[in-house]
PDB file of N, CA and C in Angstrom:
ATOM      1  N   UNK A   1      -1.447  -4.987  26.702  1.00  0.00           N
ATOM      2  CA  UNK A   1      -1.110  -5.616  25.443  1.00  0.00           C
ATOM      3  C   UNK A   1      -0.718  -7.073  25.681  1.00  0.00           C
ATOM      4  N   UNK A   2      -1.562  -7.957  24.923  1.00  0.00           N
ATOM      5  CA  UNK A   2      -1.035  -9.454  25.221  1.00  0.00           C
ATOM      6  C   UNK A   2      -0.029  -9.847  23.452  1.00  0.00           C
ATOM      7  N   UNK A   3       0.896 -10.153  23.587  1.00  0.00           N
ATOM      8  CA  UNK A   3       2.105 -10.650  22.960  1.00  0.00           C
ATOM      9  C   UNK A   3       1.269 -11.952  22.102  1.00  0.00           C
ATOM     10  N   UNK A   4       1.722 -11.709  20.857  1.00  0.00           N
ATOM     11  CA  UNK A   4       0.849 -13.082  20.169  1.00  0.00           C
ATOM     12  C   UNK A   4       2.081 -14.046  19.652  1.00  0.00           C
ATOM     13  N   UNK A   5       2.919 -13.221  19.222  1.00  0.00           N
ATOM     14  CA  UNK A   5       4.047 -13.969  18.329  1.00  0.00           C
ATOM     15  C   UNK A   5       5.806 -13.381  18.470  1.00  0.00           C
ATOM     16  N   UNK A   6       6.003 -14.273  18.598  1.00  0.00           N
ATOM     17  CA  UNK A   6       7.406 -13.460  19.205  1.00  0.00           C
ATOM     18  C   UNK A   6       8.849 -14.338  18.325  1.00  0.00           C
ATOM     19  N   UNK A   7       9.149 -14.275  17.394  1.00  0.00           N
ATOM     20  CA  UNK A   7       9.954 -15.473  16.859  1.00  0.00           C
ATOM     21  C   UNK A   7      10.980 -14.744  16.292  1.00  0.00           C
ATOM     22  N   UNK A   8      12.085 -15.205  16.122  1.00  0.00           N
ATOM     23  CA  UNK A   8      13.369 -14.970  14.717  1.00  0.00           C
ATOM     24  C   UNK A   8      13.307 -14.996  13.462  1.00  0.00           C
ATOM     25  N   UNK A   9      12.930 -14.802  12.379  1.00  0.00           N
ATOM     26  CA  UNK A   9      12.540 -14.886  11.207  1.00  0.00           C
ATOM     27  C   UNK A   9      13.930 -13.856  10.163  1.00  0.00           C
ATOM     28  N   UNK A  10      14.365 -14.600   8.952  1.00  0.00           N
ATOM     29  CA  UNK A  10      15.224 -13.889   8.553  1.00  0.00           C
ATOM     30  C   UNK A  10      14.485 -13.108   7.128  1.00  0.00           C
ATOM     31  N   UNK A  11      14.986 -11.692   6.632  1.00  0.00           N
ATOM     32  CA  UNK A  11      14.525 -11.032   5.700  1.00  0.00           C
ATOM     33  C   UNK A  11      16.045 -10.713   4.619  1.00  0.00           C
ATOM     34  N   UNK A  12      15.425 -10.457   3.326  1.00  0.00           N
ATOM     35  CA  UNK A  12      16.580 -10.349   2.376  1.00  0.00           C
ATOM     36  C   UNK A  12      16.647  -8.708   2.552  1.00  0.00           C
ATOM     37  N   UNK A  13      18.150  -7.956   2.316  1.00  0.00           N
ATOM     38  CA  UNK A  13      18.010  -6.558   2.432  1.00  0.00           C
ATOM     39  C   UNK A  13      19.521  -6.744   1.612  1.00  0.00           C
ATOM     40  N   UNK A  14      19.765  -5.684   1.024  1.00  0.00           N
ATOM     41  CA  UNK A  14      20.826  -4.878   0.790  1.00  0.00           C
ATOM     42  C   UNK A  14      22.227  -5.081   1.779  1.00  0.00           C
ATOM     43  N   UNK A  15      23.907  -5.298   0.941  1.00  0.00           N
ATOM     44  CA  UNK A  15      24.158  -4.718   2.511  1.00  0.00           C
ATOM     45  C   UNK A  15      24.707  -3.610   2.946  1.00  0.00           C
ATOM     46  N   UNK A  16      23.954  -2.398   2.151  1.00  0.00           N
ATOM     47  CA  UNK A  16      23.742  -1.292   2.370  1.00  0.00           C
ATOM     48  C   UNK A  16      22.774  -0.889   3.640  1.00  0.00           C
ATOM     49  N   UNK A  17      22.215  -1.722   3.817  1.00  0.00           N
ATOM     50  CA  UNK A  17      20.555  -1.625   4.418  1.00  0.00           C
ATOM     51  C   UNK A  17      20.031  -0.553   3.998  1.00  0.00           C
ATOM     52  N   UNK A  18      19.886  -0.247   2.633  1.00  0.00           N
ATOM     53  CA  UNK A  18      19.246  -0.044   2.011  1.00  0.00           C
ATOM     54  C   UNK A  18      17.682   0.061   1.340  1.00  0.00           C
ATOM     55  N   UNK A  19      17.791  -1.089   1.116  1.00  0.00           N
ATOM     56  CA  UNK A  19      16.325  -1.840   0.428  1.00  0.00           C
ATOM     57  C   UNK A  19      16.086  -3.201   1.300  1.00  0.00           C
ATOM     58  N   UNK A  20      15.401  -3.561   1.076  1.00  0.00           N
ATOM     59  CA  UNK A  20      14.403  -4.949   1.718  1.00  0.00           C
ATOM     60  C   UNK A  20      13.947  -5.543   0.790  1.00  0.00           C
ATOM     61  N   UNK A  21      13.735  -6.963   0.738  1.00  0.00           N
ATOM     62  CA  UNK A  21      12.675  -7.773  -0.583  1.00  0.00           C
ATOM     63  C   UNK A  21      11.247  -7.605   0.342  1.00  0.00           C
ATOM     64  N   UNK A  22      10.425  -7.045  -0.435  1.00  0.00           N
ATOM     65  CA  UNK A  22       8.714  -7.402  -0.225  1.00  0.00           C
ATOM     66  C   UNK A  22       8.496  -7.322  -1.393  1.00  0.00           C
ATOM     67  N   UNK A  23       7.222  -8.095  -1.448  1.00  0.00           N
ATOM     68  CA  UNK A  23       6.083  -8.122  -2.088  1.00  0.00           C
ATOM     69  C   UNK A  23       5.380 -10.181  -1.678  1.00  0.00           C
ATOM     70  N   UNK A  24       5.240 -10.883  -3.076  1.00  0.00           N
ATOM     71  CA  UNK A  24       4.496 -11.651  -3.046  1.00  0.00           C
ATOM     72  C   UNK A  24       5.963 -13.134  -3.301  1.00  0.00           C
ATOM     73  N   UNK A  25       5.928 -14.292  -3.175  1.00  0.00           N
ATOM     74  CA  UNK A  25       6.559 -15.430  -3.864  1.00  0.00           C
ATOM     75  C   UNK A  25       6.951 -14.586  -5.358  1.00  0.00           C
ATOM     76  N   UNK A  26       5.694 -14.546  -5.892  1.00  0.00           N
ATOM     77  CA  UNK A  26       6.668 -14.715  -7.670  1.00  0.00           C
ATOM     78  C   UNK A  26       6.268 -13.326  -7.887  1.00  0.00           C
ATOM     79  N   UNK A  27       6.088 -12.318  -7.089  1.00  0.00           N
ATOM     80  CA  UNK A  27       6.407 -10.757  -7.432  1.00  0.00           C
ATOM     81  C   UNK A  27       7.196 -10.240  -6.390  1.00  0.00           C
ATOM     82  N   UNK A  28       8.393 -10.334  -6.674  1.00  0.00           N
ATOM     83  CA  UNK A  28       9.159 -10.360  -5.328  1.00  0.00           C
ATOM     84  C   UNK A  28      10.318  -9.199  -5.747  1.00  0.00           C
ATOM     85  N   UNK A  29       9.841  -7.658  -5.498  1.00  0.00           N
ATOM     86  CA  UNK A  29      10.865  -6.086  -5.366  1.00  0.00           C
ATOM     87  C   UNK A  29      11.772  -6.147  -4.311  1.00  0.00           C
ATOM     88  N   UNK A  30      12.715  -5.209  -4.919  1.00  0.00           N
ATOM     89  CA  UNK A  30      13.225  -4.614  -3.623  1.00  0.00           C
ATOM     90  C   UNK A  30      12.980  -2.984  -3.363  1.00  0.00           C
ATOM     91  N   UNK A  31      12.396  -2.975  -2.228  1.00  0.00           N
ATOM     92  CA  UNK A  31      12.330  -1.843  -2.211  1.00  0.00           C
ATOM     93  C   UNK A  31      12.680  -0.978  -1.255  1.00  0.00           C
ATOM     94  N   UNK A  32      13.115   0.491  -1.326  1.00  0.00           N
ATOM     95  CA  UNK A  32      13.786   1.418  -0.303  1.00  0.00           C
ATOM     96  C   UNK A  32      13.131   0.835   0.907  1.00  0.00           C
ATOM     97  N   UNK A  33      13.901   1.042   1.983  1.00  0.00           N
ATOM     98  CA  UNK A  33      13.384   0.993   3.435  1.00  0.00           C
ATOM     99  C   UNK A  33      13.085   2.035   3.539  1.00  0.00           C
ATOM    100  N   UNK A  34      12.851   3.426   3.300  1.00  0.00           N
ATOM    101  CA  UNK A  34      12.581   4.611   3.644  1.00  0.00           C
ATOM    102  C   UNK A  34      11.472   5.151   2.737  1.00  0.00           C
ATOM    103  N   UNK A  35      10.866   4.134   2.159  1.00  0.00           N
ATOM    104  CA  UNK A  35       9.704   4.437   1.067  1.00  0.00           C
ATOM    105  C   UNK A  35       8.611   4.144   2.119  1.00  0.00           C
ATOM    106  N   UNK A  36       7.862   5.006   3.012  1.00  0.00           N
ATOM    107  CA  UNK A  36       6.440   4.963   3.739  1.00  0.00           C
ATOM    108  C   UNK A  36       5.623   4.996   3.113  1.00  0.00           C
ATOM    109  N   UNK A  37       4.887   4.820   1.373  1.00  0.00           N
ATOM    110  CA  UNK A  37       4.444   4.694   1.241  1.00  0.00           C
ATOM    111  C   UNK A  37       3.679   3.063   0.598  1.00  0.00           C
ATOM    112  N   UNK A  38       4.931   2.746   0.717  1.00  0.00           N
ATOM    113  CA  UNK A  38       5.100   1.096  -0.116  1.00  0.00           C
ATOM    114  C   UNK A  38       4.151   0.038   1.036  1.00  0.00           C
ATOM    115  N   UNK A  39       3.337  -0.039   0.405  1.00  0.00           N
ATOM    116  CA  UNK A  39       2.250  -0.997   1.641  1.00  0.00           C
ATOM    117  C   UNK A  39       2.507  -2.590   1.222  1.00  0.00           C
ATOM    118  N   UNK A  40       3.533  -2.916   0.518  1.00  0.00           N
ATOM    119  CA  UNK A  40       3.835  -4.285   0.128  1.00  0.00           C
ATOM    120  C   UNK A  40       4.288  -4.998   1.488  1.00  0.00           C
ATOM    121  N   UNK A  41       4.024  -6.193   1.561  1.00  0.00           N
ATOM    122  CA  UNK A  41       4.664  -7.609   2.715  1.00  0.00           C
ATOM    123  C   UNK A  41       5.971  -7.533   2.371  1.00  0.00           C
ATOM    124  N   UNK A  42       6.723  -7.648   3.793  1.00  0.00           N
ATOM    125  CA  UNK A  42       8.168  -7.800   3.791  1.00  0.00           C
ATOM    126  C   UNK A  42       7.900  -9.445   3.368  1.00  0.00           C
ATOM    127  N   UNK A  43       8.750 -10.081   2.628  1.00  0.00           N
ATOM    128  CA  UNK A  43       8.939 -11.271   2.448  1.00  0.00           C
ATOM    129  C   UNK A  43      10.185 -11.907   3.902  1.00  0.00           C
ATOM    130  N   UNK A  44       9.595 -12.738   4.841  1.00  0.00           N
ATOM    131  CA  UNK A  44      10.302 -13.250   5.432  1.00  0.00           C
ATOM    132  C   UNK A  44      10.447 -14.527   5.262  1.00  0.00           C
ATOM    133  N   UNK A  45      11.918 -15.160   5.892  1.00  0.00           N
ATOM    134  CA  UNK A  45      12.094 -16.536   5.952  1.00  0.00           C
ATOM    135  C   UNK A  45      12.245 -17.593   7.248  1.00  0.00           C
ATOM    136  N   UNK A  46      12.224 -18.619   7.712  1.00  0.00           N
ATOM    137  CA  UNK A  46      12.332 -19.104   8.774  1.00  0.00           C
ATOM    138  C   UNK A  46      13.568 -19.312   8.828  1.00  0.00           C
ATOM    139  N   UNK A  47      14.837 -19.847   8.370  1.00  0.00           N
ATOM    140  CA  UNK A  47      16.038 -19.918   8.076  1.00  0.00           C
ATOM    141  C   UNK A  47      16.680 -19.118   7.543  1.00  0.00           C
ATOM    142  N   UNK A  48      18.169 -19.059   7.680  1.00  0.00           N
ATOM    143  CA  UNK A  48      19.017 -18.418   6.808  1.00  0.00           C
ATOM    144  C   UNK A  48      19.272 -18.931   5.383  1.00  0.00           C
ATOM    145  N   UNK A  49      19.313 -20.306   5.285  1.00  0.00           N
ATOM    146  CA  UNK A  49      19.170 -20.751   4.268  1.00  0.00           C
ATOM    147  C   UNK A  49      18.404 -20.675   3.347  1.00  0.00           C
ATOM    148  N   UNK A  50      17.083 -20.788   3.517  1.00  0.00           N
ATOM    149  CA  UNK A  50      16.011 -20.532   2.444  1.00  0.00           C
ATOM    150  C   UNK A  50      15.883 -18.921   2.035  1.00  0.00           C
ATOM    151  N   UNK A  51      16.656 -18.195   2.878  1.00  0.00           N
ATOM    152  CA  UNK A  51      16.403 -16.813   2.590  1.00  0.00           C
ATOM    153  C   UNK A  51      17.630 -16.350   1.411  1.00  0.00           C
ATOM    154  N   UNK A  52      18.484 -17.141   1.909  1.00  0.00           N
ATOM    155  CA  UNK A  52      20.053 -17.108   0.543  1.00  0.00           C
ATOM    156  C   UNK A  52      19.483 -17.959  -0.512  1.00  0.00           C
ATOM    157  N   UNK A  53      18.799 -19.013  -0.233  1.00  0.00           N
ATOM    158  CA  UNK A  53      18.268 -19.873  -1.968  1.00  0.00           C
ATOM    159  C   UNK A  53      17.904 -18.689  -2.419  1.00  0.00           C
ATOM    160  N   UNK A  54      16.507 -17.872  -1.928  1.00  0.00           N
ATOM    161  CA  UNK A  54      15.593 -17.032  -2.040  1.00  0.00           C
ATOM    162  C   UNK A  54      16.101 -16.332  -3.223  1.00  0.00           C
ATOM    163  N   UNK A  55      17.187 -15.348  -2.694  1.00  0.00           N
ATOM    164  CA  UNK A  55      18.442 -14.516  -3.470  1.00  0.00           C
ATOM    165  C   UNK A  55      19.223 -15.154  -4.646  1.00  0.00           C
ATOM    166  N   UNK A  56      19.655 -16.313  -4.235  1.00  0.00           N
ATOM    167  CA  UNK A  56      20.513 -17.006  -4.935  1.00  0.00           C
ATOM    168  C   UNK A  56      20.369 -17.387  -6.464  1.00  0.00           C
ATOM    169  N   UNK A  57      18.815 -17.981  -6.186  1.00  0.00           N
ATOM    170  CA  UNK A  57      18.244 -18.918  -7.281  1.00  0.00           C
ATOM    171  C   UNK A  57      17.065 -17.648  -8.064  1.00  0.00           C
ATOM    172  N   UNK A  58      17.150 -17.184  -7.828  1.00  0.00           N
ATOM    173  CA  UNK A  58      15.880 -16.509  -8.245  1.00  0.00           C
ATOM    174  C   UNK A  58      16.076 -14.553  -8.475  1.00  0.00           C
ATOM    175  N   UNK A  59      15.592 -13.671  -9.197  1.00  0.00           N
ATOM    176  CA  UNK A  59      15.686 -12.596  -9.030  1.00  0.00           C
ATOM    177  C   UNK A  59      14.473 -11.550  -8.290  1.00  0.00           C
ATOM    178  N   UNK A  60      14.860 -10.204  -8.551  1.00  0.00           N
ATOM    179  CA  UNK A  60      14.195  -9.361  -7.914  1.00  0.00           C
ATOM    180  C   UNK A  60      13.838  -8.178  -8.853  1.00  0.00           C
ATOM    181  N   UNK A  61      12.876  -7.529  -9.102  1.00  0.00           N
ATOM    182  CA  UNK A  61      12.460  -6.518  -9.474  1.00  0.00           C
ATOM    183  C   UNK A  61      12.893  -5.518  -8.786  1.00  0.00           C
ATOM    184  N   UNK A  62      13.584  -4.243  -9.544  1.00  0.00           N
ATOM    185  CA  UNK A  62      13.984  -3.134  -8.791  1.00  0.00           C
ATOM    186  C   UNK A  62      15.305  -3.022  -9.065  1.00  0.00           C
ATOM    187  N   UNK A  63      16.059  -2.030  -8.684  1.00  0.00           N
ATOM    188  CA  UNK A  63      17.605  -2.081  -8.820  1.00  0.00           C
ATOM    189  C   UNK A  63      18.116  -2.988  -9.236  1.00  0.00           C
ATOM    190  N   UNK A  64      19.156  -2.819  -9.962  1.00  0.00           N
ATOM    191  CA  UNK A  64      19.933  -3.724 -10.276  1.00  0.00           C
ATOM    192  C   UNK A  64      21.521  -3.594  -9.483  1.00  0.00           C
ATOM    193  N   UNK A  65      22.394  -4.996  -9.842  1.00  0.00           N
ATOM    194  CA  UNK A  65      24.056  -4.314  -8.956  1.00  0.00           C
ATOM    195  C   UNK A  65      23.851  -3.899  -7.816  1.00  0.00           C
ATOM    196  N   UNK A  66      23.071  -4.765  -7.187  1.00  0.00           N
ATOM    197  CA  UNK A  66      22.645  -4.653  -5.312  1.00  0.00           C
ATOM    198  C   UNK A  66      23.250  -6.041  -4.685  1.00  0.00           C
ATOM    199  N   UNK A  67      24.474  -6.023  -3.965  1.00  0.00           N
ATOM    200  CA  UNK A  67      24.611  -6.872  -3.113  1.00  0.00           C
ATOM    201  C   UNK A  67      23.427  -7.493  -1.694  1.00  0.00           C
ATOM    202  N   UNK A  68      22.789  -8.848  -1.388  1.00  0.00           N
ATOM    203  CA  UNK A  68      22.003  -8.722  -1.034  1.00  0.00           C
ATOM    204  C   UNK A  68      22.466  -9.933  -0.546  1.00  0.00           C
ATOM    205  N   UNK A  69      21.682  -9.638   0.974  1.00  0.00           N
ATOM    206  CA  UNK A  69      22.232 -10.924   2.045  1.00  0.00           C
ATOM    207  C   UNK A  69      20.941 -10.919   3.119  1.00  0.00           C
ATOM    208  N   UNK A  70      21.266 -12.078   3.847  1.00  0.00           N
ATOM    209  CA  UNK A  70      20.109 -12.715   4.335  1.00  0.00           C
ATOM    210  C   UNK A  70      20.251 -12.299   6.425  1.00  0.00           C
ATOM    211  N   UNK A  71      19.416 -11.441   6.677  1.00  0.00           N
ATOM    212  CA  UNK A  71      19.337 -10.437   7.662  1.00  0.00           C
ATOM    213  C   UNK A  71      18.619 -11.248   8.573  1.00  0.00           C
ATOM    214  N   UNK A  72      18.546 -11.187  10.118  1.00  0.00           N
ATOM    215  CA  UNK A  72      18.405 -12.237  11.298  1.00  0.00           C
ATOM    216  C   UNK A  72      17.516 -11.069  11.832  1.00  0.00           C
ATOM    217  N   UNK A  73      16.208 -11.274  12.327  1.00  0.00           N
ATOM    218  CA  UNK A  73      15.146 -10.097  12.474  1.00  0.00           C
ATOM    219  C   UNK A  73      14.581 -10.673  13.576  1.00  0.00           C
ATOM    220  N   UNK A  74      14.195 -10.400  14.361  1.00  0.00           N
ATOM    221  CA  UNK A  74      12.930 -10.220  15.606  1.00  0.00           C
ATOM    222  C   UNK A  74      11.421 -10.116  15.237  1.00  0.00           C
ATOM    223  N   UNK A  75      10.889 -11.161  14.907  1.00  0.00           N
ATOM    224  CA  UNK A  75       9.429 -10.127  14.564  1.00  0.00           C
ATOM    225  C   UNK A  75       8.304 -11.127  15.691  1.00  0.00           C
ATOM    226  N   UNK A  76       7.795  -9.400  16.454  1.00  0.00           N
ATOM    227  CA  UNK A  76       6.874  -9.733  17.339  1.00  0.00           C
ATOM    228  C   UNK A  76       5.136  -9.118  17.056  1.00  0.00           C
ATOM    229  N   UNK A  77       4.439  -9.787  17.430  1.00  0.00           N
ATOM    230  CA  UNK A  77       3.180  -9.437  17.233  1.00  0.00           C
ATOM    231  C   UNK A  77       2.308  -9.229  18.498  1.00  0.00           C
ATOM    232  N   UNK A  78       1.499  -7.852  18.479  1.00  0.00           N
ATOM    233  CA  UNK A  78       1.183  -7.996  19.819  1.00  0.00           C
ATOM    234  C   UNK A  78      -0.265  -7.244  19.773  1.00  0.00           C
ATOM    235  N   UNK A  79      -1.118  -7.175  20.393  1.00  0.00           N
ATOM    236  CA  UNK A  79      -2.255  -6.888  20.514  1.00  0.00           C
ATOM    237  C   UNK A  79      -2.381  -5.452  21.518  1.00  0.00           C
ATOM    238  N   UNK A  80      -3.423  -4.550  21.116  1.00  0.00           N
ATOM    239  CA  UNK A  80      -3.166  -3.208  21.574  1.00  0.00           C
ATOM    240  C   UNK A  80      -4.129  -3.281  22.610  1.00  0.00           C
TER     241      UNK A  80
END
């Protein structure tokens, strides 16, 4: 396996860890982490900051009365 991408990237979640934001920019759910069937894009951010505007300024489809904070992730890409 050769390693393609290996970086820090932050994601919005619950702080339940709960739910996760995926989908698109301006269709942007939250949805269970334990939903395997949900084939939506995790929405990630390069900063912590743009991932709290993200939250801040803007809403989410899905639950409502969800505390939601900006999560520090590992995401690697690698070839089989």
């Amino acid at each position: 396996m050769a390693e393609i991408k290996n970086e820090t990237v932050f994601v919005i979640m619950s702080t339940c860890r709960q739910y996760i934001a995926k989908g698109t920019p301006r269709n942007r759910r939250l949805i269970r982490v334990d939903d395997l069937k949900d084939k939506k894009r995790i929405l990630t951010y390069a900063s912590k900051g743009k991932a709290q505007s993200a939250y801040t300024i803007s809403g989410f489809y899905g639950p409502r009365d969800i505390e939601l904070e900006a999560v520090e992730c590992n995401l690697t890409l690698t070839t089989k």
